[in-house]
PDB file of N, CA and C in Angstrom:
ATOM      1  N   UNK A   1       0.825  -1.193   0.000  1.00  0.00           N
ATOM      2  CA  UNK A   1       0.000   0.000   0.000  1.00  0.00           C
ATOM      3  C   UNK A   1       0.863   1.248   0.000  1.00  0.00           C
ATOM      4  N   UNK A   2       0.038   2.567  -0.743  1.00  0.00           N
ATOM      5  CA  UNK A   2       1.352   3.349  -0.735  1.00  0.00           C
ATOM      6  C   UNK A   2       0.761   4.678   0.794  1.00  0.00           C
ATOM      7  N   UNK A   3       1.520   5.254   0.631  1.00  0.00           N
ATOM      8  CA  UNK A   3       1.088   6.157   1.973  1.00  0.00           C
ATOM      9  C   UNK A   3       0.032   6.841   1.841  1.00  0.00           C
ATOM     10  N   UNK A   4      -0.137   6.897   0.868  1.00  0.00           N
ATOM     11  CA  UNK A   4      -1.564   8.071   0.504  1.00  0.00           C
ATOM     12  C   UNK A   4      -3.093   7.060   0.998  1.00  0.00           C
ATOM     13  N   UNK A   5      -2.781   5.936   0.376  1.00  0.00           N
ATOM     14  CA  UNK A   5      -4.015   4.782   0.568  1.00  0.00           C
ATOM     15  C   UNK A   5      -3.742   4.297   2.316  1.00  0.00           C
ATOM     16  N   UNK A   6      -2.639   4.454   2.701  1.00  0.00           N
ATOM     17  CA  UNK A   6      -2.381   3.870   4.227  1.00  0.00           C
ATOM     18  C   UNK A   6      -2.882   5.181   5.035  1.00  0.00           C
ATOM     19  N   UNK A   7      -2.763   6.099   4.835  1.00  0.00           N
ATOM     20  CA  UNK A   7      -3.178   7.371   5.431  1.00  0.00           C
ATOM     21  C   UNK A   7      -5.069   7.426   5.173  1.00  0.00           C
ATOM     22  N   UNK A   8      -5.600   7.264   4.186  1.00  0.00           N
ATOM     23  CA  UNK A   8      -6.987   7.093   3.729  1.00  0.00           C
ATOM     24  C   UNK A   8      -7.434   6.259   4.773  1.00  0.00           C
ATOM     25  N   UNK A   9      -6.730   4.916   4.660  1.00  0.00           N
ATOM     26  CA  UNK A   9      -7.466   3.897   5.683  1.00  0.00           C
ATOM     27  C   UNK A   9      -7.533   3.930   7.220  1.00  0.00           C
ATOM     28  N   UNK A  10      -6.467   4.449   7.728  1.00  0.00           N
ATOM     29  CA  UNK A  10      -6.145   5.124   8.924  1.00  0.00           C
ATOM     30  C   UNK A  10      -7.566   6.248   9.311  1.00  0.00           C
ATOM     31  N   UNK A  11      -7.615   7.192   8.336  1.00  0.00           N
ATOM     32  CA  UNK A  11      -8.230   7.514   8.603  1.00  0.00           C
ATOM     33  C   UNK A  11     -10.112   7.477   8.709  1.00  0.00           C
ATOM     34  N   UNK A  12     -10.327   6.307   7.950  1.00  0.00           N
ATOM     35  CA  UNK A  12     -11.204   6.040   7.612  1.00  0.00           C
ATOM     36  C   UNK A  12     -11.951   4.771   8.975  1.00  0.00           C
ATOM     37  N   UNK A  13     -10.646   4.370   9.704  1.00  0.00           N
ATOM     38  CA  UNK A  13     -10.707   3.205  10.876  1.00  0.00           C
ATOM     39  C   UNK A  13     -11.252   4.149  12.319  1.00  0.00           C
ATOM     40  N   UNK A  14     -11.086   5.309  11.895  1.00  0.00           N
ATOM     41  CA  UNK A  14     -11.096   6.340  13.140  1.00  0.00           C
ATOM     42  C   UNK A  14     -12.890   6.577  13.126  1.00  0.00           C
ATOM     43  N   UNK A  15     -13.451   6.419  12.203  1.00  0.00           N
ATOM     44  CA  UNK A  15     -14.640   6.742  11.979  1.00  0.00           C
ATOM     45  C   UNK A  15     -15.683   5.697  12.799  1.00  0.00           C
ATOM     46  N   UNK A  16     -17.183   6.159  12.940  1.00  0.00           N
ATOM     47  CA  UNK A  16     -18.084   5.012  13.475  1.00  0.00           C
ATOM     48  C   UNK A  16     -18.655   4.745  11.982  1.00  0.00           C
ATOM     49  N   UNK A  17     -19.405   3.544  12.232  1.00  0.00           N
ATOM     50  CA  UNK A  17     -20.520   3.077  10.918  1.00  0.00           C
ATOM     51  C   UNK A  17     -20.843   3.876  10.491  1.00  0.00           C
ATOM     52  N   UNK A  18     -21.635   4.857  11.109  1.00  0.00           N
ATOM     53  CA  UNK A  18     -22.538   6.008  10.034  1.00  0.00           C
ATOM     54  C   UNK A  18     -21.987   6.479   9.922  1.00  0.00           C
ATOM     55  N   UNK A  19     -20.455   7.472  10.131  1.00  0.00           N
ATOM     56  CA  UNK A  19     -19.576   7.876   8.998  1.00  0.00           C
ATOM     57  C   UNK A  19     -19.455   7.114   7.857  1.00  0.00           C
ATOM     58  N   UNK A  20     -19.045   6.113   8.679  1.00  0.00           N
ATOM     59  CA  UNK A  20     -18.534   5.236   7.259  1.00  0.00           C
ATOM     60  C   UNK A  20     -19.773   5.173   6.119  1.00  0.00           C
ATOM     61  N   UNK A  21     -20.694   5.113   6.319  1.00  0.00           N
ATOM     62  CA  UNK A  21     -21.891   5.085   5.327  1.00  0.00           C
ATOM     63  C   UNK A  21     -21.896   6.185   4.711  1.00  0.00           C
ATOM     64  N   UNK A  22     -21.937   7.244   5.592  1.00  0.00           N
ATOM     65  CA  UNK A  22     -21.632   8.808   4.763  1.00  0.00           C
ATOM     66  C   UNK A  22     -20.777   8.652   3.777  1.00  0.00           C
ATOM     67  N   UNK A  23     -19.451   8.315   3.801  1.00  0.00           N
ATOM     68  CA  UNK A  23     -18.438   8.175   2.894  1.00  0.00           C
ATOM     69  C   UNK A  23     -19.154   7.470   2.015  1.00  0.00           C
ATOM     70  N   UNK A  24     -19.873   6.509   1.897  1.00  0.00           N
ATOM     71  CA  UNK A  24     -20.001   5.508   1.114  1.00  0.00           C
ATOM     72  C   UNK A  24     -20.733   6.041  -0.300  1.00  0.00           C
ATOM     73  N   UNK A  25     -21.871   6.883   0.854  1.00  0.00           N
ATOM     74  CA  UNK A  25     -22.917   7.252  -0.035  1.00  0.00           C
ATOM     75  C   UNK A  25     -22.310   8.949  -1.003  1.00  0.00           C
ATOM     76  N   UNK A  26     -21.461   9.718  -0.553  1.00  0.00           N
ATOM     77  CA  UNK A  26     -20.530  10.361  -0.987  1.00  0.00           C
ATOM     78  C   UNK A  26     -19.410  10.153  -2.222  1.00  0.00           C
ATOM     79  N   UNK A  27     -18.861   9.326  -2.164  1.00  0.00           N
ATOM     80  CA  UNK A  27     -17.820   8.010  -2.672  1.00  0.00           C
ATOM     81  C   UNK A  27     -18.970   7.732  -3.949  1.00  0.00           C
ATOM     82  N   UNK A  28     -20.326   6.993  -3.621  1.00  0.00           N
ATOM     83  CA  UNK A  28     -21.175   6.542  -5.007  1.00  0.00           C
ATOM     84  C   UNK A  28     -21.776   7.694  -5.710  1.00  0.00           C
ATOM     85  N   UNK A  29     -21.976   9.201  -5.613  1.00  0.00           N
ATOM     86  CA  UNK A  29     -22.122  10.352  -5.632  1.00  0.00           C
ATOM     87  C   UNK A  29     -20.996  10.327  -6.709  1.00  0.00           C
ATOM     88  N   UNK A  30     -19.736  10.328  -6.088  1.00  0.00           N
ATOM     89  CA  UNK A  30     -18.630  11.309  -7.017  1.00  0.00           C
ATOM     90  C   UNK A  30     -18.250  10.130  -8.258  1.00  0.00           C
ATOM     91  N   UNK A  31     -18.238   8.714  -7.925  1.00  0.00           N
ATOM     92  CA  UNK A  31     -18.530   8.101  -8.944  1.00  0.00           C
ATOM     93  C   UNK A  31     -19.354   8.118 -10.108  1.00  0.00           C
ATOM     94  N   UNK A  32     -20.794   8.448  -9.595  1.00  0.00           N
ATOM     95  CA  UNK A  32     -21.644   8.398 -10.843  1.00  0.00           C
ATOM     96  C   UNK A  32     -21.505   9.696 -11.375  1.00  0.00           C
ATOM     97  N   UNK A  33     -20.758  10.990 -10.445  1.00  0.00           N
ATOM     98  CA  UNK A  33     -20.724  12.027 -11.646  1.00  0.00           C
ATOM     99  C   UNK A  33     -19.800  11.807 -12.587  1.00  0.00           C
ATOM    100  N   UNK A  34     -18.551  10.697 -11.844  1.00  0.00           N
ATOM    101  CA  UNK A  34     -17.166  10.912 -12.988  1.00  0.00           C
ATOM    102  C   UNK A  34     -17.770   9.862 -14.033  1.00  0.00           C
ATOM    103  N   UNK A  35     -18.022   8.694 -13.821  1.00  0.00           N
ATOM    104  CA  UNK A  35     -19.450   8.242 -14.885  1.00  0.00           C
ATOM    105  C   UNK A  35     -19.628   9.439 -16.090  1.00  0.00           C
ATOM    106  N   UNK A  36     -20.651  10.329 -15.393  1.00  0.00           N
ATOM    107  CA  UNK A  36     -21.880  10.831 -16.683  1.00  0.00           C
ATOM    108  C   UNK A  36     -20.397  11.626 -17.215  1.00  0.00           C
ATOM    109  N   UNK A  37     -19.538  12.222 -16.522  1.00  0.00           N
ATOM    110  CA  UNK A  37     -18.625  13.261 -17.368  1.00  0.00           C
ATOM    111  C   UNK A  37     -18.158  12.189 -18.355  1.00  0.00           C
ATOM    112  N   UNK A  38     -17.844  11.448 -18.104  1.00  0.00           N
ATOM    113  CA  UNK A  38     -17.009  10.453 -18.941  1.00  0.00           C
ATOM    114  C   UNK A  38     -18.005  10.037 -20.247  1.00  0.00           C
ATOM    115  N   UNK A  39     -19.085   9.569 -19.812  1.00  0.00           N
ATOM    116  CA  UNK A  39     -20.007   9.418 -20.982  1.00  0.00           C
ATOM    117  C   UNK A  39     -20.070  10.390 -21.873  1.00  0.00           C
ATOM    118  N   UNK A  40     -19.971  12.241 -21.384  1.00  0.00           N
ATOM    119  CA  UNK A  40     -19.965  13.032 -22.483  1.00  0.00           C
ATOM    120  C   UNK A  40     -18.736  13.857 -22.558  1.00  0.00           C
ATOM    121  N   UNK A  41     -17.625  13.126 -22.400  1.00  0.00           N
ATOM    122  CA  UNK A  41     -16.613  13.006 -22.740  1.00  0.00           C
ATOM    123  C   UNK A  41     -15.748  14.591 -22.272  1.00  0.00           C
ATOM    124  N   UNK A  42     -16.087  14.799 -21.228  1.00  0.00           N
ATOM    125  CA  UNK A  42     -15.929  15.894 -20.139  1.00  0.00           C
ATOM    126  C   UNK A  42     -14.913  15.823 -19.044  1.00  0.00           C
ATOM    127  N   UNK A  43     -14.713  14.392 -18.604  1.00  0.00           N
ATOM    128  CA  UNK A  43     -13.331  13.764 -17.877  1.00  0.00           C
ATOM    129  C   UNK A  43     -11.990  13.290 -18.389  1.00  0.00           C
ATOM    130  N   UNK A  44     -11.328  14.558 -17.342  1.00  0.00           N
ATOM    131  CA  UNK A  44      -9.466  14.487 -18.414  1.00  0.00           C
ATOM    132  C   UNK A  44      -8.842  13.496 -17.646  1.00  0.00           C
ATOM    133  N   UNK A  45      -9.260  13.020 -16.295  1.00  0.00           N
ATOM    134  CA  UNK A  45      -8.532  11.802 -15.525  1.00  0.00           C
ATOM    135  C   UNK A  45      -9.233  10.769 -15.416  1.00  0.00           C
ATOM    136  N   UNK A  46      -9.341   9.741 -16.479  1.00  0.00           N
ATOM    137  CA  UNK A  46      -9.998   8.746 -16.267  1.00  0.00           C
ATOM    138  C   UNK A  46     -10.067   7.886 -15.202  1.00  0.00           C
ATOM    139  N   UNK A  47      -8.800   7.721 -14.718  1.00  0.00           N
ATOM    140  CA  UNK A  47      -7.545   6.942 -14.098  1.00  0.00           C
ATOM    141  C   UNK A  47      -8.382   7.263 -12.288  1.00  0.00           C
ATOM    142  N   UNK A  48      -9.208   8.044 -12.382  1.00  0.00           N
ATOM    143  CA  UNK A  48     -10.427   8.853 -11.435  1.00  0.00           C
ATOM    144  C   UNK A  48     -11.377   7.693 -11.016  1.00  0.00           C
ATOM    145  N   UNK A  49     -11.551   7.306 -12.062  1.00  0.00           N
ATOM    146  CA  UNK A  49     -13.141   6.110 -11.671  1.00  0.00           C
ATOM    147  C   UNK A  49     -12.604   4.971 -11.082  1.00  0.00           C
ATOM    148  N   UNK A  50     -11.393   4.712 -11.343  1.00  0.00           N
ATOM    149  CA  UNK A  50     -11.068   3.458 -10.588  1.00  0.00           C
ATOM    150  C   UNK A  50     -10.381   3.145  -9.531  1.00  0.00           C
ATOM    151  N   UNK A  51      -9.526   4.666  -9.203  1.00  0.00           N
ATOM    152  CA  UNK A  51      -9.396   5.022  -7.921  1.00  0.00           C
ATOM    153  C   UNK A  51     -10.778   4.926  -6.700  1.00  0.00           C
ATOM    154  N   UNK A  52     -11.230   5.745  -7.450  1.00  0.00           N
ATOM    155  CA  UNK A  52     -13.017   6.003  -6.404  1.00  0.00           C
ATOM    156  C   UNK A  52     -13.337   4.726  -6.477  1.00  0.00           C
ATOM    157  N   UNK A  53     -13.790   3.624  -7.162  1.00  0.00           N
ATOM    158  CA  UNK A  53     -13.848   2.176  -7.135  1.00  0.00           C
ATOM    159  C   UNK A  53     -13.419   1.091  -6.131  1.00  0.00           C
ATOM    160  N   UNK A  54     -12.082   1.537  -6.428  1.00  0.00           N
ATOM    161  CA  UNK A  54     -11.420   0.835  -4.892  1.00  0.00           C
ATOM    162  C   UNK A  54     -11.513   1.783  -3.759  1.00  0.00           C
ATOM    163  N   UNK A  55     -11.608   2.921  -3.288  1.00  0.00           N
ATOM    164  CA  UNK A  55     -12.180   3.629  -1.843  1.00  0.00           C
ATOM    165  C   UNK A  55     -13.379   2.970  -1.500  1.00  0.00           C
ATOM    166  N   UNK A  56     -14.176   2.898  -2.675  1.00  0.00           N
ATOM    167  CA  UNK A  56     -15.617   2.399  -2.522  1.00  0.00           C
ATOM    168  C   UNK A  56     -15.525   0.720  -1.551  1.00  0.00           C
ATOM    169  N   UNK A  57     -14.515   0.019  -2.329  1.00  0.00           N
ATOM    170  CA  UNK A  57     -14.252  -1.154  -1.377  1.00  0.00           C
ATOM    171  C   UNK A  57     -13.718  -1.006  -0.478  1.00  0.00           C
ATOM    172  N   UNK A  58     -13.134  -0.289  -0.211  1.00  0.00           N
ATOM    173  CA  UNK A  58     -11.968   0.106   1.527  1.00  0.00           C
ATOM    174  C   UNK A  58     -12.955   0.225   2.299  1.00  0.00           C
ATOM    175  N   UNK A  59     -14.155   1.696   2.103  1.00  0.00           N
ATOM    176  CA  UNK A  59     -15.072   1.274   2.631  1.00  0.00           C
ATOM    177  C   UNK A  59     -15.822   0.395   3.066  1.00  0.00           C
ATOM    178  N   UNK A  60     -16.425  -0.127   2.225  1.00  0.00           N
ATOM    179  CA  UNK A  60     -17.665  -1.247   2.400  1.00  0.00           C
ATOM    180  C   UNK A  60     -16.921  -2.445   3.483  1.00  0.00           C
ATOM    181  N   UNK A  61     -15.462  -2.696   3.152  1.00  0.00           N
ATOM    182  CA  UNK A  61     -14.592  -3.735   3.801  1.00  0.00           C
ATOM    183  C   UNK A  61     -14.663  -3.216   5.399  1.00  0.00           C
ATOM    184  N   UNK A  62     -14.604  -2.309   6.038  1.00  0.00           N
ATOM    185  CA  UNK A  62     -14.436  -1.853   7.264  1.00  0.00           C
ATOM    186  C   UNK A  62     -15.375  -1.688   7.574  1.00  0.00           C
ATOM    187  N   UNK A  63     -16.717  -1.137   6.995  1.00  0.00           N
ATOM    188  CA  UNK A  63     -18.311  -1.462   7.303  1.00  0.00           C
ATOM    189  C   UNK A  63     -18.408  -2.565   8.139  1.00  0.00           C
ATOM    190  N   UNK A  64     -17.747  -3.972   6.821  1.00  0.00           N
ATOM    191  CA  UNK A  64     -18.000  -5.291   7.178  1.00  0.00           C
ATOM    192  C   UNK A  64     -17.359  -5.494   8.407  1.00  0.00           C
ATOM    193  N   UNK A  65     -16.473  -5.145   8.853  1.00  0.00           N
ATOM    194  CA  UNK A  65     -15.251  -5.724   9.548  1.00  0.00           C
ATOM    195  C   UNK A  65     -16.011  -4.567  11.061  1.00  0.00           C
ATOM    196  N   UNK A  66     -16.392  -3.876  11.116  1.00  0.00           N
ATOM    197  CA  UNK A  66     -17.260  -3.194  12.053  1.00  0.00           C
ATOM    198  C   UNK A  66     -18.326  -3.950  12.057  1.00  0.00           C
ATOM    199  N   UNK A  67     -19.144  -4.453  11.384  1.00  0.00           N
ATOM    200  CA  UNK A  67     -20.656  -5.119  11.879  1.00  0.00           C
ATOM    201  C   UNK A  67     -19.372  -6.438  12.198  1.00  0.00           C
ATOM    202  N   UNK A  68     -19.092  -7.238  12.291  1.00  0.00           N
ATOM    203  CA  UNK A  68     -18.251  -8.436  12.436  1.00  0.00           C
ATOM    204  C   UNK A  68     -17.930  -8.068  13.982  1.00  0.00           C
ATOM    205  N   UNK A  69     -17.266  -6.991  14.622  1.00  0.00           N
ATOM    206  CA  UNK A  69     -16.832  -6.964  15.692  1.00  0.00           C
ATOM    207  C   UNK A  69     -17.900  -6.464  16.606  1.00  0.00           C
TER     208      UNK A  69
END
């Protein structure tokens, strides 16, 4: 992991559930806009959607790993 993603998760462990859901629902927000830009060909960092993709799982993974404990 590089520091930027180890720093994300760090900070993301500090949070309760309903943060974490906030993010989530935030996170699927900025996805579906980089989506529609991309569809009309409006997004210069593609390299964008699949970053946000995997946050989207960092999330959901620590959700899990919080309802688990």
């Amino acid at each position: 992991m590089t520091v930027k993603i180890k720093t994300f998760v760090d900070e993301l462990r500090g949070k309760s559930v309903e943060e974490l859901n906030e993010e989530l629902v935030a996170a699927k927000k900025e996805l579906f806009n980089l989506r529609f830009q991309n569809a009309t060909n409006q997004l210069d960092n593609t390299s964008r959607i699949k970053e946000v993709r995997k946050n989207i799982a960092r999330i959901q993974t620590l959700i899990a790993e919080a309802k688990r404990a």
